[in-house]
N, C-alpha and C. Protein backbone atom coordinates (compact mmCIF):
# COMPACT_ATOMS: atom_id res chain seq x y z
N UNK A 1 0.85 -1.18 0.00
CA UNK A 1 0.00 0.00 0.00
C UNK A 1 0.89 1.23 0.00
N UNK A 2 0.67 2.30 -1.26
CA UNK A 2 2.07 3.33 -1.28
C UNK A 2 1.13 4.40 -0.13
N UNK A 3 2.24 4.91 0.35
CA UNK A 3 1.49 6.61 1.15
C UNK A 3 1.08 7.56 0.05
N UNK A 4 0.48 8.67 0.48
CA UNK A 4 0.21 9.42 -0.18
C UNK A 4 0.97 10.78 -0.40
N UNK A 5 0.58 11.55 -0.54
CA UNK A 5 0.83 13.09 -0.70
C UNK A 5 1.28 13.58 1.12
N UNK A 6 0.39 13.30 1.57
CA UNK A 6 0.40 13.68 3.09
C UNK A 6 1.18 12.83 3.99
N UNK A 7 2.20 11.58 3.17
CA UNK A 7 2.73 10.94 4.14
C UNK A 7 2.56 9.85 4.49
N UNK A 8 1.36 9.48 4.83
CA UNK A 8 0.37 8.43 5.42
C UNK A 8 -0.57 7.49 4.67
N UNK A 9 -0.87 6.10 5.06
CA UNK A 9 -1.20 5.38 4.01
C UNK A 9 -2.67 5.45 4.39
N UNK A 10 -3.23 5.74 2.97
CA UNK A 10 -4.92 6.25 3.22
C UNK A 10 -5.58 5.01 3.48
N UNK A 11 -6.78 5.23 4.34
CA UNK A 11 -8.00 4.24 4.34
C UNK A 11 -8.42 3.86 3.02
N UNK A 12 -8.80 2.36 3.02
CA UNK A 12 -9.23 2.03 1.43
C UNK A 12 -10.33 2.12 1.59
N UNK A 13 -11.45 2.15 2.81
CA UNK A 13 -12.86 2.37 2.82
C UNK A 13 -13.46 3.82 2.96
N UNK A 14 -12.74 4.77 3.45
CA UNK A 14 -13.24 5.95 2.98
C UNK A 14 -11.89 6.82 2.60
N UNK A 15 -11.29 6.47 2.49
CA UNK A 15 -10.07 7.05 1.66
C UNK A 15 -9.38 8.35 2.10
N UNK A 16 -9.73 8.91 3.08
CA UNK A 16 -9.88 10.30 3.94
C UNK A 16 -8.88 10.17 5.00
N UNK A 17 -9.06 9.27 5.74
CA UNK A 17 -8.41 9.00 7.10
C UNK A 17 -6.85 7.98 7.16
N UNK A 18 -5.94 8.24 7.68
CA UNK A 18 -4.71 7.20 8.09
C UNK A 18 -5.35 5.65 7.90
N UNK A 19 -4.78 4.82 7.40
CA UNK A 19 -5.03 3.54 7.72
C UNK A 19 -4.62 3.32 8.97
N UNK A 20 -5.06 2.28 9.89
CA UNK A 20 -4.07 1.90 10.88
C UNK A 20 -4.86 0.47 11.56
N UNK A 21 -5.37 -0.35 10.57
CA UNK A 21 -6.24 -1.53 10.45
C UNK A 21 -5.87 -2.17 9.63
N UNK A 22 -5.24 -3.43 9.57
CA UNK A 22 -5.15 -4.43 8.23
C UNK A 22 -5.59 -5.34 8.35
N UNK A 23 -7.10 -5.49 7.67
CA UNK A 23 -7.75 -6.86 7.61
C UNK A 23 -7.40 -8.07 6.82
N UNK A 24 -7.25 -9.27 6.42
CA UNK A 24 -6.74 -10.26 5.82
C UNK A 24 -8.32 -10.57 5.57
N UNK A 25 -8.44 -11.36 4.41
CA UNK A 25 -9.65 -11.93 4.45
C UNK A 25 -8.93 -13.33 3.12
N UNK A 26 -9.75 -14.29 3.41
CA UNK A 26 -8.90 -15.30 2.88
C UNK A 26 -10.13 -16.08 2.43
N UNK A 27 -9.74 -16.12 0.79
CA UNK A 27 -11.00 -16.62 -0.10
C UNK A 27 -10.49 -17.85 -1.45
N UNK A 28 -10.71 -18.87 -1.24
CA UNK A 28 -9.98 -19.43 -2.04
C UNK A 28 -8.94 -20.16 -2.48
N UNK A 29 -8.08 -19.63 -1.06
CA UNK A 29 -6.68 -19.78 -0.93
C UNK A 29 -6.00 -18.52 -1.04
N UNK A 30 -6.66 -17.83 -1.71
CA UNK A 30 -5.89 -16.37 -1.76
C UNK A 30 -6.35 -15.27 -1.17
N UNK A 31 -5.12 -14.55 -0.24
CA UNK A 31 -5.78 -13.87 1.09
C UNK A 31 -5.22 -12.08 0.26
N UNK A 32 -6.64 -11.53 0.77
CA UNK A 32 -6.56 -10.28 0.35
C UNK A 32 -6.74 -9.70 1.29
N UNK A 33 -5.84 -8.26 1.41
CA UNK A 33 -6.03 -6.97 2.81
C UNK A 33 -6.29 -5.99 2.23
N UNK A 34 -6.86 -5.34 3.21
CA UNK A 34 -7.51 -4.30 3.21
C UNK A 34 -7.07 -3.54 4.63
N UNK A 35 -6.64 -1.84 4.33
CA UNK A 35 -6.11 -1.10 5.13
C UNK A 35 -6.81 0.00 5.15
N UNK A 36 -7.29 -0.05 6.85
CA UNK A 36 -9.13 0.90 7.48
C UNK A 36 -8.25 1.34 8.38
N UNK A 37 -9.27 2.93 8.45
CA UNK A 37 -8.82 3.68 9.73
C UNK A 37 -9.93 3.55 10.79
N UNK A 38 -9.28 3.82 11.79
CA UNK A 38 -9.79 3.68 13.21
C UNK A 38 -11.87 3.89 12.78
N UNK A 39 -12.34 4.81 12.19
CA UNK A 39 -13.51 4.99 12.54
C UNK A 39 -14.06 4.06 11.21
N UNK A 40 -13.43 4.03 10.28
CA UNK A 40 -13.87 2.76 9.20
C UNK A 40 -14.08 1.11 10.12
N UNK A 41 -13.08 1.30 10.71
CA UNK A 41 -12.94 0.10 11.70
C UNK A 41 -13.87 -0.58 12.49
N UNK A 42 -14.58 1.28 13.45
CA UNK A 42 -15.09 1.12 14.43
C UNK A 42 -16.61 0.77 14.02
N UNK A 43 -16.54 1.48 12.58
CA UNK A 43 -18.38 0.74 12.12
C UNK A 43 -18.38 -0.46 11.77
N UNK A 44 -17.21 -1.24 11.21
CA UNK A 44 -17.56 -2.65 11.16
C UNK A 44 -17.53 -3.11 12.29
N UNK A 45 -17.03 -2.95 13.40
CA UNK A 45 -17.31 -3.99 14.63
C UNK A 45 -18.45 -3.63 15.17
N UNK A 46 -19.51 -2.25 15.15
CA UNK A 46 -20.42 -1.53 14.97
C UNK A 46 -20.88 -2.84 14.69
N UNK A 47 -21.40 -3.01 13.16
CA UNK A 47 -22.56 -3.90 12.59
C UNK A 47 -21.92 -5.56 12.97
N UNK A 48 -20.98 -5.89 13.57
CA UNK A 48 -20.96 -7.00 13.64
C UNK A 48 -21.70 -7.05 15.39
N UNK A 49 -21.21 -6.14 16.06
CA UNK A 49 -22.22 -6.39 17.43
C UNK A 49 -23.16 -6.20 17.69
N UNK A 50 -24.03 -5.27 16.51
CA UNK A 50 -25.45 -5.05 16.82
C UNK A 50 -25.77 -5.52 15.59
N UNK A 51 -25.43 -6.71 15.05
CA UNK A 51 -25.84 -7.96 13.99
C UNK A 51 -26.26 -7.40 12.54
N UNK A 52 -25.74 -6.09 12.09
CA UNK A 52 -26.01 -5.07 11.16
C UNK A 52 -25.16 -6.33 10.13
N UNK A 53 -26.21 -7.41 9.54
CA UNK A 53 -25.27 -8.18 8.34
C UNK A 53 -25.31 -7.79 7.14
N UNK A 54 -25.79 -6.50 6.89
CA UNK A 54 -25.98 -6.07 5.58
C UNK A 54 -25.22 -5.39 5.44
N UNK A 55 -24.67 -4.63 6.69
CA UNK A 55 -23.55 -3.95 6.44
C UNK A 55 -22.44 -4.15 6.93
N UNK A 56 -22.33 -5.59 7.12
CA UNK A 56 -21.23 -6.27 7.43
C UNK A 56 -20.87 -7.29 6.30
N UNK A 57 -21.22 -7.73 5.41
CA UNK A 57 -21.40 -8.22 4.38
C UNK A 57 -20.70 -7.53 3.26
N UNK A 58 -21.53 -6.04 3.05
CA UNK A 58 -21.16 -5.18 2.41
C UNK A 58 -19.58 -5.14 2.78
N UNK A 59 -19.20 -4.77 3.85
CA UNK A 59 -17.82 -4.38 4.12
C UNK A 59 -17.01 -5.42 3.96
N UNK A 60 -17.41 -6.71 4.05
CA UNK A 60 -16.43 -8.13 3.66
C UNK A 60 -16.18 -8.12 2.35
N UNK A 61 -17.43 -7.73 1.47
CA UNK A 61 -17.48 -7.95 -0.09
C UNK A 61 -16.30 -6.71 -0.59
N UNK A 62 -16.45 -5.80 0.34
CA UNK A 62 -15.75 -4.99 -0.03
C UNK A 62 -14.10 -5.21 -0.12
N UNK A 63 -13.74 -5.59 1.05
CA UNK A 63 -12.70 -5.98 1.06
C UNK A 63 -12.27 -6.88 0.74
N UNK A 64 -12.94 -7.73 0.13
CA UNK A 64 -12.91 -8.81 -0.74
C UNK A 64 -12.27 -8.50 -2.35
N UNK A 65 -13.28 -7.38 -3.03
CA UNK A 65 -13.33 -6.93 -3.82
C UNK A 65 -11.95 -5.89 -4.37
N UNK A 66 -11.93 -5.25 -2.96
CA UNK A 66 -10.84 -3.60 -3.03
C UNK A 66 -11.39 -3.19 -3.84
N UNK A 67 -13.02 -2.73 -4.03
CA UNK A 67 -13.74 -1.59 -4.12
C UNK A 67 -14.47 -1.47 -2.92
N UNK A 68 -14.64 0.00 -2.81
CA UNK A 68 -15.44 1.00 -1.69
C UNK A 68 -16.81 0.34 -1.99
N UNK A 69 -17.57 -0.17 -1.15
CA UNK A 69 -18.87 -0.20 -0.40
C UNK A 69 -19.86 0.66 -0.52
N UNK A 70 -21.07 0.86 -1.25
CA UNK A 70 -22.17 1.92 -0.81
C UNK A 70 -22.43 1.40 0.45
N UNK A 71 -23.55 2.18 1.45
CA UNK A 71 -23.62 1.58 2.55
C UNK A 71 -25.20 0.36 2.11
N UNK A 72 -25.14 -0.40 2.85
CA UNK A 72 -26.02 -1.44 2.60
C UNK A 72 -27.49 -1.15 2.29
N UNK A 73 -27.75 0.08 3.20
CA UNK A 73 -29.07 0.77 3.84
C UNK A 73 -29.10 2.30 4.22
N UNK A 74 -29.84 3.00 4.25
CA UNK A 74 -30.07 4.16 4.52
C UNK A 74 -29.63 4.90 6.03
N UNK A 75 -28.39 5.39 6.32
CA UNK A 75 -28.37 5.81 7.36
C UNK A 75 -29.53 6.11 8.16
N UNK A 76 -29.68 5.80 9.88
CA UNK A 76 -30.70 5.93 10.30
C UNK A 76 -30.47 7.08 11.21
N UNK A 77 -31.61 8.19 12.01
CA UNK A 77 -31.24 8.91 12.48
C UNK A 77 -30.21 8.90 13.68
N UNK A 78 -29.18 9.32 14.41
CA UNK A 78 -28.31 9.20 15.52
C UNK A 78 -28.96 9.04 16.71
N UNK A 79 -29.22 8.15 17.39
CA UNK A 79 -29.50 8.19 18.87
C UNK A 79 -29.03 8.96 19.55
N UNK A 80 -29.86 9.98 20.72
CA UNK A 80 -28.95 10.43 21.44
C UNK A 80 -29.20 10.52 22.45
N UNK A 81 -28.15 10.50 24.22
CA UNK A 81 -28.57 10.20 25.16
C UNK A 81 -28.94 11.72 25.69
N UNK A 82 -30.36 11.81 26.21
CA UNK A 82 -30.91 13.06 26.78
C UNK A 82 -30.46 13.83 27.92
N UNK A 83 -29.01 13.12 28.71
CA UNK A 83 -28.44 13.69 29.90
C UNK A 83 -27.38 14.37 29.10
N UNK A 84 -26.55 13.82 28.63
CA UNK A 84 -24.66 14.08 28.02
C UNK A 84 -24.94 14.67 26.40
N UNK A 85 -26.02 14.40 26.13
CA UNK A 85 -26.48 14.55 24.50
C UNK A 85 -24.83 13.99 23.39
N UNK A 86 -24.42 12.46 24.29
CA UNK A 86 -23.32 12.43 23.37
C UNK A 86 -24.28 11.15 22.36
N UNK A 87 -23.97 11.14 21.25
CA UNK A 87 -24.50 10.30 20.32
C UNK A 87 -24.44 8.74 20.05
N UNK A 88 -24.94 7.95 19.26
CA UNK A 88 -24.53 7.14 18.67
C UNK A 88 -23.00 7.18 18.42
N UNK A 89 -23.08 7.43 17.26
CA UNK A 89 -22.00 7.56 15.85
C UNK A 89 -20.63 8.36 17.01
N UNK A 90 -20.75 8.89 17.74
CA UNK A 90 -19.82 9.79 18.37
C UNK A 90 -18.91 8.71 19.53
N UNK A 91 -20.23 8.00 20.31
CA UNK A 91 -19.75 6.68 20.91
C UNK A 91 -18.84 5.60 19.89
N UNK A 92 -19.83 5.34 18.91
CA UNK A 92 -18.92 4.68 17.83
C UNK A 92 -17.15 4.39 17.47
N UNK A 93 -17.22 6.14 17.45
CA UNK A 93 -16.12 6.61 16.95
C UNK A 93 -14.86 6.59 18.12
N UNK A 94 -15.50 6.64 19.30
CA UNK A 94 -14.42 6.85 20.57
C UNK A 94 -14.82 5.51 21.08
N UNK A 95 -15.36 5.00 21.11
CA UNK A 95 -15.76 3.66 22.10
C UNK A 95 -16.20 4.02 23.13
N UNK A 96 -16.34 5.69 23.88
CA UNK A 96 -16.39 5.57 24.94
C UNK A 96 -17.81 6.46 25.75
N UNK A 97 -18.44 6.14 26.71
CA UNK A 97 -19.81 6.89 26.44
C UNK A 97 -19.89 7.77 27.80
N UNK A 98 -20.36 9.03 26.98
CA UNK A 98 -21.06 9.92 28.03
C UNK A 98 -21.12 9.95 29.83
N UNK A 99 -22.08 9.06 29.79
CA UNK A 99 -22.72 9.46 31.17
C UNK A 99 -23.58 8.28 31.37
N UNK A 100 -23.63 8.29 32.82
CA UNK A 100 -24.52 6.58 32.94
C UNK A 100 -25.75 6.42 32.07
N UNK A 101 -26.46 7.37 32.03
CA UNK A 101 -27.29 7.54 31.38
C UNK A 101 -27.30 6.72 30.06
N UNK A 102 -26.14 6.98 29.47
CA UNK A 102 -26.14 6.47 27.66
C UNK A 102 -26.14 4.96 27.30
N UNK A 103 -26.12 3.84 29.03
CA UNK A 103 -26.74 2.73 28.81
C UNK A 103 -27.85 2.44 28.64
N UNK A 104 -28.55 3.50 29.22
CA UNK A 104 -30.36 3.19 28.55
C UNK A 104 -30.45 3.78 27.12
N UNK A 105 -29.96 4.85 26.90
CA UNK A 105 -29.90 5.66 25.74
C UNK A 105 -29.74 4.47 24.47
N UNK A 106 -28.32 3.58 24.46
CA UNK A 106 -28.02 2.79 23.59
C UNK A 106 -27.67 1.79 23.95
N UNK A 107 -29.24 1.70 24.80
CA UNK A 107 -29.02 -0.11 24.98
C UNK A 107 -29.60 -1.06 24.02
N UNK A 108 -30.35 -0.67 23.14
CA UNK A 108 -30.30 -1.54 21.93
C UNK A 108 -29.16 -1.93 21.19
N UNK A 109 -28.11 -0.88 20.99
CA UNK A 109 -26.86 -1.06 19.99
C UNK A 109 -26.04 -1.71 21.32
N UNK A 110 -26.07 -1.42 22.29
CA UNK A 110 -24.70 -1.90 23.46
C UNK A 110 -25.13 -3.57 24.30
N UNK A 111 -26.61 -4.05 23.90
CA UNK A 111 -26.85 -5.33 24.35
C UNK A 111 -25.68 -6.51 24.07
N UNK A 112 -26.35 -6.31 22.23
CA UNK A 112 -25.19 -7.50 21.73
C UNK A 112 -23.64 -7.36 22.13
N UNK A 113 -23.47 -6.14 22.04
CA UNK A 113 -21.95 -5.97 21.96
C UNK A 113 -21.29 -6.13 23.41
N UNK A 114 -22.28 -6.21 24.23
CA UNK A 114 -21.74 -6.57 25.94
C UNK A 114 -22.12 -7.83 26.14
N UNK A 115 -22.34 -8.65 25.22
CA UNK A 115 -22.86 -10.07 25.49
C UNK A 115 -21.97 -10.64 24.50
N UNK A 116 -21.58 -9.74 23.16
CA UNK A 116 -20.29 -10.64 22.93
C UNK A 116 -19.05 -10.65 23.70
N UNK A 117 -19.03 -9.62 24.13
CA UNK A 117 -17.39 -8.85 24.56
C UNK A 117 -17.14 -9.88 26.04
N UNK A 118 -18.36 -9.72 26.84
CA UNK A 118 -18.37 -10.46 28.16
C UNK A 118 -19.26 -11.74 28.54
N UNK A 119 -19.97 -11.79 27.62
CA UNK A 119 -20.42 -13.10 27.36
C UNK A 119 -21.92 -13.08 28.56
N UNK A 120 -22.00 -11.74 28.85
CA UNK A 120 -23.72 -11.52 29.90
C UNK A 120 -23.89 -10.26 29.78
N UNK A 121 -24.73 -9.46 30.18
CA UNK A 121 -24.78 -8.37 29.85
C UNK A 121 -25.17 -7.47 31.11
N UNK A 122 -25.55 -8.52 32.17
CA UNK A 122 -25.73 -7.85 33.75
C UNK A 122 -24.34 -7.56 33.92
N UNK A 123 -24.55 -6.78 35.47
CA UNK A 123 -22.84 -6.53 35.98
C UNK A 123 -22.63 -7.77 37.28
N UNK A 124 -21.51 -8.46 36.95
CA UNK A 124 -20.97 -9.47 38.02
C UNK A 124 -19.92 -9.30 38.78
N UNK A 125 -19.02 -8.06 38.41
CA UNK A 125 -18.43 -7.85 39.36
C UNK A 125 -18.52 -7.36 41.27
N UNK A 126 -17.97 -6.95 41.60
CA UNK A 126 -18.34 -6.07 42.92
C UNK A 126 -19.24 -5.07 42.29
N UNK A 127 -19.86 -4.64 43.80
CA UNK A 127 -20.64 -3.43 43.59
C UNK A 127 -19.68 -2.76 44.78
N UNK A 128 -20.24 -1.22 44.71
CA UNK A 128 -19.87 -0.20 45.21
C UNK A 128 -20.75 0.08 46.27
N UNK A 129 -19.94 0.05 47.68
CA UNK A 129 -20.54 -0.01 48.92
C UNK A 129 -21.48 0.87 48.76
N UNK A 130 -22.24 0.98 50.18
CA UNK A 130 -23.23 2.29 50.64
C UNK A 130 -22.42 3.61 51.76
N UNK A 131 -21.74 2.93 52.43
CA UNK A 131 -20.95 3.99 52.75
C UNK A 131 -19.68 4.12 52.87
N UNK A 132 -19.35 5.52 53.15
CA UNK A 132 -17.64 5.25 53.25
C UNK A 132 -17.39 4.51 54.37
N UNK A 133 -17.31 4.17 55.53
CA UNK A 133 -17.01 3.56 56.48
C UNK A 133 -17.29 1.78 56.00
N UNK A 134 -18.02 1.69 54.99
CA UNK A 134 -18.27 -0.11 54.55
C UNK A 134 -16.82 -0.26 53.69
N UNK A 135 -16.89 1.02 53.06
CA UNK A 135 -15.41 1.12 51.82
C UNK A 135 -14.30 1.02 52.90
N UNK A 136 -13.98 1.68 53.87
CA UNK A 136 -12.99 1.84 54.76
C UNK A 136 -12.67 0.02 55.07
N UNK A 137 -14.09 -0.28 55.89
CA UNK A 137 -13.39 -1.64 55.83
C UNK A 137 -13.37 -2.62 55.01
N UNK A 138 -13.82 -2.59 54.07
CA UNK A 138 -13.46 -3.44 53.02
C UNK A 138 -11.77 -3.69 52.62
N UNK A 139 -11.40 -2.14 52.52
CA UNK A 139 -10.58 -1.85 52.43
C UNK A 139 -9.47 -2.56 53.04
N UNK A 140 -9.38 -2.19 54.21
CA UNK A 140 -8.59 -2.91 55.97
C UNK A 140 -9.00 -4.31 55.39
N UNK A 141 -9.95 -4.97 55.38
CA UNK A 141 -10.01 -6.39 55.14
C UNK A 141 -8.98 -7.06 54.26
N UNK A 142 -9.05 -6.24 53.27
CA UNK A 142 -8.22 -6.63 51.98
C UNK A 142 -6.72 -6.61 52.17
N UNK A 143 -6.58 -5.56 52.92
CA UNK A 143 -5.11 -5.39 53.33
C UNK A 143 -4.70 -6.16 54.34
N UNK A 144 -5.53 -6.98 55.11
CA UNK A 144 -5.05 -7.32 56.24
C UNK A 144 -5.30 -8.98 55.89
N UNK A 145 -6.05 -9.33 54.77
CA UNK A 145 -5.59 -10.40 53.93
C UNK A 145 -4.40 -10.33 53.12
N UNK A 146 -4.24 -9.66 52.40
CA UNK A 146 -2.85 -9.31 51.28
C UNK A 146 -1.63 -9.75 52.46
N UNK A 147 -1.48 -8.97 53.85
CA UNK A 147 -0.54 -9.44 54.50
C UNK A 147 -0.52 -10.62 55.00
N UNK A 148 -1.40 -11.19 55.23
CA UNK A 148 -1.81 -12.47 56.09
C UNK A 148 -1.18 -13.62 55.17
N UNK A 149 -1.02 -13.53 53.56
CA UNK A 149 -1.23 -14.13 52.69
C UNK A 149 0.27 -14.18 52.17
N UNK A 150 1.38 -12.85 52.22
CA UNK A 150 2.22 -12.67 52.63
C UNK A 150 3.62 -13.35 53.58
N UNK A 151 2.54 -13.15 55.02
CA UNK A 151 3.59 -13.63 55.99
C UNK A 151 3.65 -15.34 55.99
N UNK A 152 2.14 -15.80 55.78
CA UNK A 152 2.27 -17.19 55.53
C UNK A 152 3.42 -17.72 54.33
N UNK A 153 3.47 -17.16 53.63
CA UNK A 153 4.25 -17.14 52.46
C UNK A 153 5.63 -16.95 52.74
N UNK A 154 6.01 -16.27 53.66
CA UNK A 154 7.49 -16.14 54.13
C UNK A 154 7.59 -16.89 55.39
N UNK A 155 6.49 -17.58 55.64
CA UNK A 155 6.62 -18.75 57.22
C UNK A 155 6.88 -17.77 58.03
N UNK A 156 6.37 -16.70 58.14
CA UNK A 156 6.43 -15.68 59.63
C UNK A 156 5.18 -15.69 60.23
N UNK A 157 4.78 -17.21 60.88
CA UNK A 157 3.78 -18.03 61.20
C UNK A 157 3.05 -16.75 62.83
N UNK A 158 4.21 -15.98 63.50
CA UNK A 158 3.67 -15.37 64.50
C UNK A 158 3.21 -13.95 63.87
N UNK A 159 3.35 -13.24 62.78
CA UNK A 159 2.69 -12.22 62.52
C UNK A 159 1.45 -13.01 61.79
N UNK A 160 1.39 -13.85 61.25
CA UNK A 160 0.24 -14.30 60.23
C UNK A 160 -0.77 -14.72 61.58
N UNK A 161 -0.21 -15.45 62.98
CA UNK A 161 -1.21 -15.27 63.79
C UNK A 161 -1.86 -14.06 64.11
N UNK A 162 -0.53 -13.27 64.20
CA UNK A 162 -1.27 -11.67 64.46
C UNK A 162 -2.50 -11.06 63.76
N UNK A 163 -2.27 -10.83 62.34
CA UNK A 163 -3.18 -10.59 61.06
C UNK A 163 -4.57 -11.28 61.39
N UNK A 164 -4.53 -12.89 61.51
CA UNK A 164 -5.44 -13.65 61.37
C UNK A 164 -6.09 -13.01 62.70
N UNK A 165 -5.91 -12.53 63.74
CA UNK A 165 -6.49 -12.17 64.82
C UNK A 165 -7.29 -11.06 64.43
N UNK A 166 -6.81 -10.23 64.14
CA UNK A 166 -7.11 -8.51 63.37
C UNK A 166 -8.34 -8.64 62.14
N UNK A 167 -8.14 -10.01 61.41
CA UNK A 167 -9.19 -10.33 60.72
C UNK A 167 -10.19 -10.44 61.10
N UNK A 168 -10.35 -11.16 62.41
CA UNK A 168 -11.67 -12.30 62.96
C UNK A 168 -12.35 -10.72 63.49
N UNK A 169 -11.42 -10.01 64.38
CA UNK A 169 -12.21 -9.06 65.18
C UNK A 169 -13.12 -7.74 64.07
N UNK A 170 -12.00 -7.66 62.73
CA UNK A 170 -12.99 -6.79 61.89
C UNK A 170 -14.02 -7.32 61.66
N UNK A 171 -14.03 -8.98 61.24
CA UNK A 171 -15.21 -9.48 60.52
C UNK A 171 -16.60 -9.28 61.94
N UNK A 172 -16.28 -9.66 63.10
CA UNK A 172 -17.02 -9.67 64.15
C UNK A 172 -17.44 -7.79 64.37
N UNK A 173 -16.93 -7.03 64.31
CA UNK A 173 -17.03 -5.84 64.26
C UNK A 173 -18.32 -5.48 62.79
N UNK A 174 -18.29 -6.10 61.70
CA UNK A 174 -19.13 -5.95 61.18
C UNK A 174 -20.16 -6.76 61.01
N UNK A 175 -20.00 -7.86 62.08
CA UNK A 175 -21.50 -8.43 62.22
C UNK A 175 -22.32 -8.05 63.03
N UNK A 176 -21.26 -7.28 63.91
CA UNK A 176 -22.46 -6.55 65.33
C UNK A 176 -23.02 -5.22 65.11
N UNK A 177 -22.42 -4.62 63.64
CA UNK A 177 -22.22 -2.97 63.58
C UNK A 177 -23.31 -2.49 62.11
């Protein structure tokens, strides 16, 4: 792929932007690439997570082809979230969204794509205490495991009694409190 005028080797899907994507696609036995910039990029993984196969199709044929793509379908209007007013197409482009808000906003387009990415689409991690004093000891807990976990580890069997003591009384401290 030669650079251009400006230096830089152009997008083959909209021809405007840096490449900095090289797709392989392999048909036949014979594998053809194709070189996309970041936001060419970001709409095909776009229609592959919110199951857009028409215009994921389009973009295979395309790069199949190494001709440019019309789009499959009629752009549809931009979603936008009513707190951050950041968009669709704007999320798209950055990956990254607004304000809590813009999970209800684009939770049609962000279902699939959090059920491919993580394989559920609830949250399973920790949650975030109710107060600071629950954070405080959570906190102390963690640390006073990390050492516990530590001294056993270096056979310094009389501080790991120590720790293990300091443990029992936090945990008892938050069953009475």
């Amino acid at each position: 792929m030669a650079e251009n005028e400006n230096g830089f080797v152009p997008c083959e899907e909209c021809g405007v932007n840096e490449a900095c994507y090289t797709i392989s696609v392999m048909m036949g036995g014979q594998v053809t690439q194709r070189h996309l910039c970041a936001d060419c990029m970001a709409r095909m993984n776009m229609s592959i997570a919110t199951g857009n196969v028409k215009h994921l199709l389009s973009a295979i044929m395309s790069a199949i082809t190494g001709t440019v793509a019309e789009p499959a379908e009629e752009p549809r209007e931009d979603v936008v979230c009513e707190r951050c007013q950041t968009t669709l197409s704007q999320f798209t482009k950055s990956g990254r969204l607004g304000c809590p808000a813009c999970y209800r906003a684009f939770r049609e387009q962000l279902t699939p794509m959090l059920q491919q990415i993580h394989g559920r689409v609830e949250h399973a991690g920790r949650k975030p205490l109710d107060t600071e004093e629950a954070q405080r000891s959570r906190s102390r807990h963690e640390e006073l495991q990390r050492l516990l976990e530590a001294a056993v580890a270096q056979e310094d069997f009389e501080q790991a009694a120590v720790l293990r003591d300091q443990l029992r009384a936090l945990k008892d401290e938050e069953a009475m409190g």
